[in-house]
C-alpha atoms as a PDB file:
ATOM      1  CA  UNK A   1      26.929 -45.509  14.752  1.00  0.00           C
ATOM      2  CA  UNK A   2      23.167 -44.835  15.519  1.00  0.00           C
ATOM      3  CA  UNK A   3      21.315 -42.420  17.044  1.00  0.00           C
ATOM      4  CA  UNK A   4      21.170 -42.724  20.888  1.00  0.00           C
ATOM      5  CA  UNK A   5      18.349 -44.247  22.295  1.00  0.00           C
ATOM      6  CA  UNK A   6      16.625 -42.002  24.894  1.00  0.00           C
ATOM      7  CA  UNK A   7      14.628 -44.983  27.806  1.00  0.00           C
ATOM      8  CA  UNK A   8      12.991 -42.495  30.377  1.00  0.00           C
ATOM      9  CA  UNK A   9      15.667 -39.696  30.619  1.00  0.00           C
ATOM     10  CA  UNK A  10      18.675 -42.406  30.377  1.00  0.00           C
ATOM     11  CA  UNK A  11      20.725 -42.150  27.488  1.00  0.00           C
ATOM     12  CA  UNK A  12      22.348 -45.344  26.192  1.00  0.00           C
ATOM     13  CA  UNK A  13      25.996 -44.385  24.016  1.00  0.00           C
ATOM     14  CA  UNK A  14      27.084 -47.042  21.816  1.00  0.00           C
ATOM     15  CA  UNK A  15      25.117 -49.928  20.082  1.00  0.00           C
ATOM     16  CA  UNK A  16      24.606 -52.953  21.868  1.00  0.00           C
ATOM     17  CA  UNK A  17      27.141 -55.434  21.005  1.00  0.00           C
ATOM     18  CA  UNK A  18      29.904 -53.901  19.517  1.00  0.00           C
ATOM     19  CA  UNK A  19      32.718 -53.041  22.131  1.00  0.00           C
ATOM     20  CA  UNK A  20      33.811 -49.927  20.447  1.00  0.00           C
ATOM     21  CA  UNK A  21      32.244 -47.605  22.891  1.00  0.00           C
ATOM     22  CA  UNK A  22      31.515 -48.873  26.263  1.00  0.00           C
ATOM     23  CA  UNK A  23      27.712 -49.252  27.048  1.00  0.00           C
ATOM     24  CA  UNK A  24      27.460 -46.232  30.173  1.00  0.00           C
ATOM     25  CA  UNK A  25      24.227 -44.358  31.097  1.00  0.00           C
ATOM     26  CA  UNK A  26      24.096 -40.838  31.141  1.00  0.00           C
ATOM     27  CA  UNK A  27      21.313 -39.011  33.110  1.00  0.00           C
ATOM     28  CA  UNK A  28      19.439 -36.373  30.942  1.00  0.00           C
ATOM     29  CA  UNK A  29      17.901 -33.539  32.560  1.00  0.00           C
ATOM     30  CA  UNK A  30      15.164 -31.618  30.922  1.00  0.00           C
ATOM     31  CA  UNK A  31      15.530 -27.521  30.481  1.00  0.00           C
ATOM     32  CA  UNK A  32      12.828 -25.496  32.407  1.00  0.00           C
ATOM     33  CA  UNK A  33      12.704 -22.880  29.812  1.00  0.00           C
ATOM     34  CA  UNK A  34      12.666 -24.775  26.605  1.00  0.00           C
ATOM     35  CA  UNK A  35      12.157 -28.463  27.257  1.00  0.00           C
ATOM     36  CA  UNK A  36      15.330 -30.096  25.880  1.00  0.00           C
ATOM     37  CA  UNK A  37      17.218 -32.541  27.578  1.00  0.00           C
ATOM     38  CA  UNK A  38      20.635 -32.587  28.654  1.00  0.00           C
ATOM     39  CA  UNK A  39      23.434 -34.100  30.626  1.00  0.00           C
ATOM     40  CA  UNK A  40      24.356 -32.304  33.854  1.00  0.00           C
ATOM     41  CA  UNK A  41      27.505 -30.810  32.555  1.00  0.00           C
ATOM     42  CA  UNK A  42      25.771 -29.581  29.514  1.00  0.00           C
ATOM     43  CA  UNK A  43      22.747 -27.951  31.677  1.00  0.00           C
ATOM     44  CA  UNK A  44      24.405 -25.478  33.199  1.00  0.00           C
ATOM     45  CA  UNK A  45      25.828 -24.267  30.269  1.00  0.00           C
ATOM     46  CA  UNK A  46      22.870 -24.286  28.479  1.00  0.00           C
ATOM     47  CA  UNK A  47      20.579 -22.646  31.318  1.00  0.00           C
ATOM     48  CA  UNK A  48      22.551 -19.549  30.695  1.00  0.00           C
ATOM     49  CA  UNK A  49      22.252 -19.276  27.377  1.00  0.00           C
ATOM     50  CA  UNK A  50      18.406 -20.487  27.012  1.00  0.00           C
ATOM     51  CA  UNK A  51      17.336 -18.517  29.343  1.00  0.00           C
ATOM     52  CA  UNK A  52      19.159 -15.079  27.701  1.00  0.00           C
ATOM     53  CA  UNK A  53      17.576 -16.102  24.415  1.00  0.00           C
ATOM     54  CA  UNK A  54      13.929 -16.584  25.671  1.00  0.00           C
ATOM     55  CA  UNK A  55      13.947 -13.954  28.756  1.00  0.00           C
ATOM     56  CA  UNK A  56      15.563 -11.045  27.042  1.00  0.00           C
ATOM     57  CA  UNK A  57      13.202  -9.889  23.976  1.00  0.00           C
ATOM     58  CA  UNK A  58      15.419  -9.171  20.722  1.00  0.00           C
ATOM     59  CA  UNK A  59      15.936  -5.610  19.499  1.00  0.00           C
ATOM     60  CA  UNK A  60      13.889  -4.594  16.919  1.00  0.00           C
ATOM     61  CA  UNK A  61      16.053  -3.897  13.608  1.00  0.00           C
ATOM     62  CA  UNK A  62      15.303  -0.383  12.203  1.00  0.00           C
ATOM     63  CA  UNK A  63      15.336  -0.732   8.602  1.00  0.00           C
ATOM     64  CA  UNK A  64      14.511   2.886   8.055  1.00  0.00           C
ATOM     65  CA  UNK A  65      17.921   4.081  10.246  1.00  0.00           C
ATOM     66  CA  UNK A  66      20.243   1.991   8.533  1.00  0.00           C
ATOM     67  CA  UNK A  67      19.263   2.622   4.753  1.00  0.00           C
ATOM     68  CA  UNK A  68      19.544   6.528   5.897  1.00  0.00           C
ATOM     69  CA  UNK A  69      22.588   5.843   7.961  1.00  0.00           C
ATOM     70  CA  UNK A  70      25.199   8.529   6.153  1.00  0.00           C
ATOM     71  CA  UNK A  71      22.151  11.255   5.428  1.00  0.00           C
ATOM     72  CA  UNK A  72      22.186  14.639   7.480  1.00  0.00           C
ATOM     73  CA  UNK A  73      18.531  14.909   7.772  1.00  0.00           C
ATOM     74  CA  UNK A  74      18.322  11.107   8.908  1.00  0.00           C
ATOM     75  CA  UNK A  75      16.196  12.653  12.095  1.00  0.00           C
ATOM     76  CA  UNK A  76      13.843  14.432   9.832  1.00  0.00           C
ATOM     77  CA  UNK A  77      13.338  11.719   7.017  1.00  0.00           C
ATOM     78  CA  UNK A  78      12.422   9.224   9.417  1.00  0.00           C
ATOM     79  CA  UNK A  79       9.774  11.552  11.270  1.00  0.00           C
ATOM     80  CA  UNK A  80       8.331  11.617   8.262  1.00  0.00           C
ATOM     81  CA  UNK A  81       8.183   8.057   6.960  1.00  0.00           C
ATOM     82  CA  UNK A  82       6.581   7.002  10.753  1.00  0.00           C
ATOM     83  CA  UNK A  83       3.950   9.599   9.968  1.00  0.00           C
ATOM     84  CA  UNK A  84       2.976   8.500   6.382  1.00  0.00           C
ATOM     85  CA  UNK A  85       2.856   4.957   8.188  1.00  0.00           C
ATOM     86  CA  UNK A  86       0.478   5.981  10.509  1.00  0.00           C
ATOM     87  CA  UNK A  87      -1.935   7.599   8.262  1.00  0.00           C
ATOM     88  CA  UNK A  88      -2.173   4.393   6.324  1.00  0.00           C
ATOM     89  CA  UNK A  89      -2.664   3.449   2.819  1.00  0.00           C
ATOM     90  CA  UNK A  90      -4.483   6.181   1.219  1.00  0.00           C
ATOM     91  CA  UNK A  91      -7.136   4.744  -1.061  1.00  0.00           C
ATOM     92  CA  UNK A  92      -7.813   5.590  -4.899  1.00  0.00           C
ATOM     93  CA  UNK A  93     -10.611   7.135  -6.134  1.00  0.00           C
ATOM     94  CA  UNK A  94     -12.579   4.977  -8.311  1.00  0.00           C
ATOM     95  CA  UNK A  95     -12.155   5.155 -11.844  1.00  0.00           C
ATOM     96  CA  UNK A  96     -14.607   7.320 -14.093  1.00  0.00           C
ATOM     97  CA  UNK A  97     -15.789   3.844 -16.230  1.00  0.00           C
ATOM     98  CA  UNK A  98     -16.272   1.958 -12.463  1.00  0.00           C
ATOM     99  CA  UNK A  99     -18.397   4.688 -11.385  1.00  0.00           C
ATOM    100  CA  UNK A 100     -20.236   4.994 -14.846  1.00  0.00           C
ATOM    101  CA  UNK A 101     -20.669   0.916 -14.925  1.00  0.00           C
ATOM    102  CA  UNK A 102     -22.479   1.183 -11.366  1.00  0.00           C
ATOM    103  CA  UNK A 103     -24.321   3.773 -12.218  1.00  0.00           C
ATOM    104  CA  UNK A 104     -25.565   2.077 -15.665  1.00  0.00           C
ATOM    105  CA  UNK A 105     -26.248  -1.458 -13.156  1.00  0.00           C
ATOM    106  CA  UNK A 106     -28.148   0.607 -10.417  1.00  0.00           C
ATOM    107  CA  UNK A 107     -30.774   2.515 -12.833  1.00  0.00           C
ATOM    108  CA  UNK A 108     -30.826  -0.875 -14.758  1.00  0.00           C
ATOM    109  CA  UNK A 109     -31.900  -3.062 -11.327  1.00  0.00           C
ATOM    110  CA  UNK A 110     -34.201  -0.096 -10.300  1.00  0.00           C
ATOM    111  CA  UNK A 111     -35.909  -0.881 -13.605  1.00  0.00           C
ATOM    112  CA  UNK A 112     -35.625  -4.652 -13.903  1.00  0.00           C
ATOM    113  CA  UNK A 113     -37.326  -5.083  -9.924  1.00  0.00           C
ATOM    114  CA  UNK A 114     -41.215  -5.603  -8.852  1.00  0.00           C
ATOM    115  CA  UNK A 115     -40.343  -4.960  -5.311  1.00  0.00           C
ATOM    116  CA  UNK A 116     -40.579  -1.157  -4.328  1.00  0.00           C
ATOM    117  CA  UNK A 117     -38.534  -1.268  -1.308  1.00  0.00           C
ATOM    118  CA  UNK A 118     -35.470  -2.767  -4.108  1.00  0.00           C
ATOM    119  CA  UNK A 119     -37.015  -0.538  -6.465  1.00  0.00           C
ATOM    120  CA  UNK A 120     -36.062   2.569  -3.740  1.00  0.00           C
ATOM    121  CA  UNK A 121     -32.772   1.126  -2.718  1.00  0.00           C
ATOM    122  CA  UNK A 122     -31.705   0.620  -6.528  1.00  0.00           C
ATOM    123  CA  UNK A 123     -32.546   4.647  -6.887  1.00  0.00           C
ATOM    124  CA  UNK A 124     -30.904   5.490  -3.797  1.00  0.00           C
ATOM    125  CA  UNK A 125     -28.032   4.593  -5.297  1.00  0.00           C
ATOM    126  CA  UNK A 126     -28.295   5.670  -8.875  1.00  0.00           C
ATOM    127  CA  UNK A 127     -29.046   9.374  -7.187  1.00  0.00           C
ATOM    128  CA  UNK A 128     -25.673   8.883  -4.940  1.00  0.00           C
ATOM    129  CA  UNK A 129     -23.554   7.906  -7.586  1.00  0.00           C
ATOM    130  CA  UNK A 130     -25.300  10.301  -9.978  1.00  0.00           C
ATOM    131  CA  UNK A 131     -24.198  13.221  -7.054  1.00  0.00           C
ATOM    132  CA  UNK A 132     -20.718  11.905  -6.727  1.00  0.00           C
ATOM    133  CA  UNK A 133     -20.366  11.916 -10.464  1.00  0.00           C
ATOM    134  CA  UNK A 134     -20.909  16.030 -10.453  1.00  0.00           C
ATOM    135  CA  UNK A 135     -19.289  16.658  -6.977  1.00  0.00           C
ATOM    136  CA  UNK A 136     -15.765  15.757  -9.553  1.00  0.00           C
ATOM    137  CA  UNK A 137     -14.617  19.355 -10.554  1.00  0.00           C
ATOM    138  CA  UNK A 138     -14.266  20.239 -13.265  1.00  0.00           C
ATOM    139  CA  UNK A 139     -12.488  23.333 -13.966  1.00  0.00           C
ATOM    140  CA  UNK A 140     -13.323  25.159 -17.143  1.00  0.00           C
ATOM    141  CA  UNK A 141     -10.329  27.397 -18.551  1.00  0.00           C
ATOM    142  CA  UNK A 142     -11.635  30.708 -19.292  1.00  0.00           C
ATOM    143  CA  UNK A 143      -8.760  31.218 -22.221  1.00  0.00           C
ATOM    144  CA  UNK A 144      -9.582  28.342 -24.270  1.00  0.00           C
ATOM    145  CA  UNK A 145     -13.053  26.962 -22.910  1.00  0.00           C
ATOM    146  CA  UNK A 146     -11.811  23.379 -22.351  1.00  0.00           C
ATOM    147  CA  UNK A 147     -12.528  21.895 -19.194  1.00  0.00           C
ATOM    148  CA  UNK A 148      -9.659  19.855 -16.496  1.00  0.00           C
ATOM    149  CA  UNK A 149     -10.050  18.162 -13.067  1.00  0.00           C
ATOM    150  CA  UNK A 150      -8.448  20.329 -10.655  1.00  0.00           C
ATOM    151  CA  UNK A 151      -4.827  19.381 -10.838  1.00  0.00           C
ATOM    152  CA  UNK A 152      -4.849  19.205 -14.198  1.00  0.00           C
ATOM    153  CA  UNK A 153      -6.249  23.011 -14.440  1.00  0.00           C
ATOM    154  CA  UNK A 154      -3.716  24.477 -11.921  1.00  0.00           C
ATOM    155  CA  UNK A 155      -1.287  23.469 -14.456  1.00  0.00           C
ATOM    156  CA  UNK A 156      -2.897  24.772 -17.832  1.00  0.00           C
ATOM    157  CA  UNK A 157      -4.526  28.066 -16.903  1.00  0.00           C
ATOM    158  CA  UNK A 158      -1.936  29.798 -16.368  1.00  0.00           C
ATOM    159  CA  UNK A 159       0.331  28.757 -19.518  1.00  0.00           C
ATOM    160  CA  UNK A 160      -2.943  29.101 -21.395  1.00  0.00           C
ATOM    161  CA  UNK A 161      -2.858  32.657 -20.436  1.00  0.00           C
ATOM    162  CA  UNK A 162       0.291  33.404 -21.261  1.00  0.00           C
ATOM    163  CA  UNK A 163      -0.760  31.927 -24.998  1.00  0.00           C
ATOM    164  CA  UNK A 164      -3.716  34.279 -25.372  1.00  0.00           C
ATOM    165  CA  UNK A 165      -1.977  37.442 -23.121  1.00  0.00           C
ATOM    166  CA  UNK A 166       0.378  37.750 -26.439  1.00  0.00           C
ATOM    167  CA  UNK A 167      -2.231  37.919 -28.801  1.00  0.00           C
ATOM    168  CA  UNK A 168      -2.330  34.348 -30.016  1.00  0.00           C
ATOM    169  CA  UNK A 169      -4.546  31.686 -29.304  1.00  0.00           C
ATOM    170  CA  UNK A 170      -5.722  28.546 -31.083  1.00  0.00           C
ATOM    171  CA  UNK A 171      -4.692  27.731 -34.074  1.00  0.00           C
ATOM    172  CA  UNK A 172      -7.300  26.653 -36.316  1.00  0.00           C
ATOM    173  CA  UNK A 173      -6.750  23.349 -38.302  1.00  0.00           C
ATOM    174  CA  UNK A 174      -5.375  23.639 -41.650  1.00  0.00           C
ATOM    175  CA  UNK A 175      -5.096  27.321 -41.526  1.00  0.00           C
ATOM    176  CA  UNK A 176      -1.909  28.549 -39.959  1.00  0.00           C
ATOM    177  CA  UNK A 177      -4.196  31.193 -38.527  1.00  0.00           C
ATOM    178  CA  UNK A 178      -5.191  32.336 -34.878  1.00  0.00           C
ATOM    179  CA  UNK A 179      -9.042  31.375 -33.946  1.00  0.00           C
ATOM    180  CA  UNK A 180      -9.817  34.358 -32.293  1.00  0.00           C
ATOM    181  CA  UNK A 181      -8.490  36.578 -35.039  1.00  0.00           C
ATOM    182  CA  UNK A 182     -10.123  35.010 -37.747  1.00  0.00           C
ATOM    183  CA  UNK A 183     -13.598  35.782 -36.270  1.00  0.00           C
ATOM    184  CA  UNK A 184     -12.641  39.537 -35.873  1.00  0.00           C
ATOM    185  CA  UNK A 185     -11.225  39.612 -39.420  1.00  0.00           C
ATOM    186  CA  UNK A 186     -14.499  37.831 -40.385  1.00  0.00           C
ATOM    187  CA  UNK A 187     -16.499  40.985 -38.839  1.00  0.00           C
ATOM    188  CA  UNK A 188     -14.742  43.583 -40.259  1.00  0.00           C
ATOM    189  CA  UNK A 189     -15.407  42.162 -43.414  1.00  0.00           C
ATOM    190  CA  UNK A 190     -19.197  42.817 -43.295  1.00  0.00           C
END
């Protein structure tokens, strides 16, 4: 059997010729709130449905609730995820080599240009990335003289002190002896 044939909102069942199913026209009304066409038992049926699925707007699914559905602190948890969201992506600083590499291309193009005016702009921006290179801190431990970004420091000072508070220190390479003590022993020598 093929497909009925649709001749200005008459349906035609059956194929022409064949007495299986009796040739009979069906009048197809279209629906207001999606377009489709249907018979007029079918339409009223339909109306119901198509006009609860494009009317009423779908609940949002909460993917946050249901992952935390058996946690105490659901309430909590998801206060906090909403405001991490709305702060956004939080962007990386650039690397030490990117900011070196447009540093080296800036005083190169300041050199390289006749202009002035590119000549200026091409400084500008050596002398700003030149600044933002030594606002980094850099956090010199006063223990063992070696030098951390901030993070990095909070962590190592105070171990560090604990290593020289006891009387130790650096070893020195090779020597199974303290740094610090090998310079006094060195004095007293004299």
């Amino acid at each position: 059997m093929s497909a009925p044939e649709i001749k200005e909102g008459v349906v035609v069942i059956g194929e022409p010729g064949v007495g299986e199913y009796p040739e009979e026209q069906i009048r197809m009304i279209r629906c207001h709130q999606c377009g489709r066409s249907f018979n007029e038992e079918s339409l009223e049926k339909h109306e119901r449905v198509c006009r609860k699925v494009f009317k009423e707007k779908r609940r949002e699914f909460d993917t946050v609730a249901n992952r935390l559905h058996g946690f105490e602190n659901k309430e909590q948890l998801i206060r906090k995820a909403l405001q991490e969201k709305k702060r956004g992506p939080q962007r990386a600083k650039p690397t030490k080599w990117k900011q070196q590499s447009e540093a080296f291309r800036a005083a190169i193009a300041s050199c390289r240009s006749s202009d002035p005016f590119t000549q200026q702009l091409a400084a500008a921006k050596f002398a700003e990335l030149q600044a933002e290179h030594e606002r980094q801190h850099m956090v010199k431990c006063p223990h063992c003289g070696r030098t951390f970004n901030d993070e990095a420091s909070k962590r190592h000072i105070p171990i560090c002190q604990k290593t020289f508070a006891n009387g130790g220190g650096r070893l020195l390479k090779g020597r199974g002896s303290v740094a610090h003590s090998t310079a006094a022993r060195r004095d007293s020598r004299r």
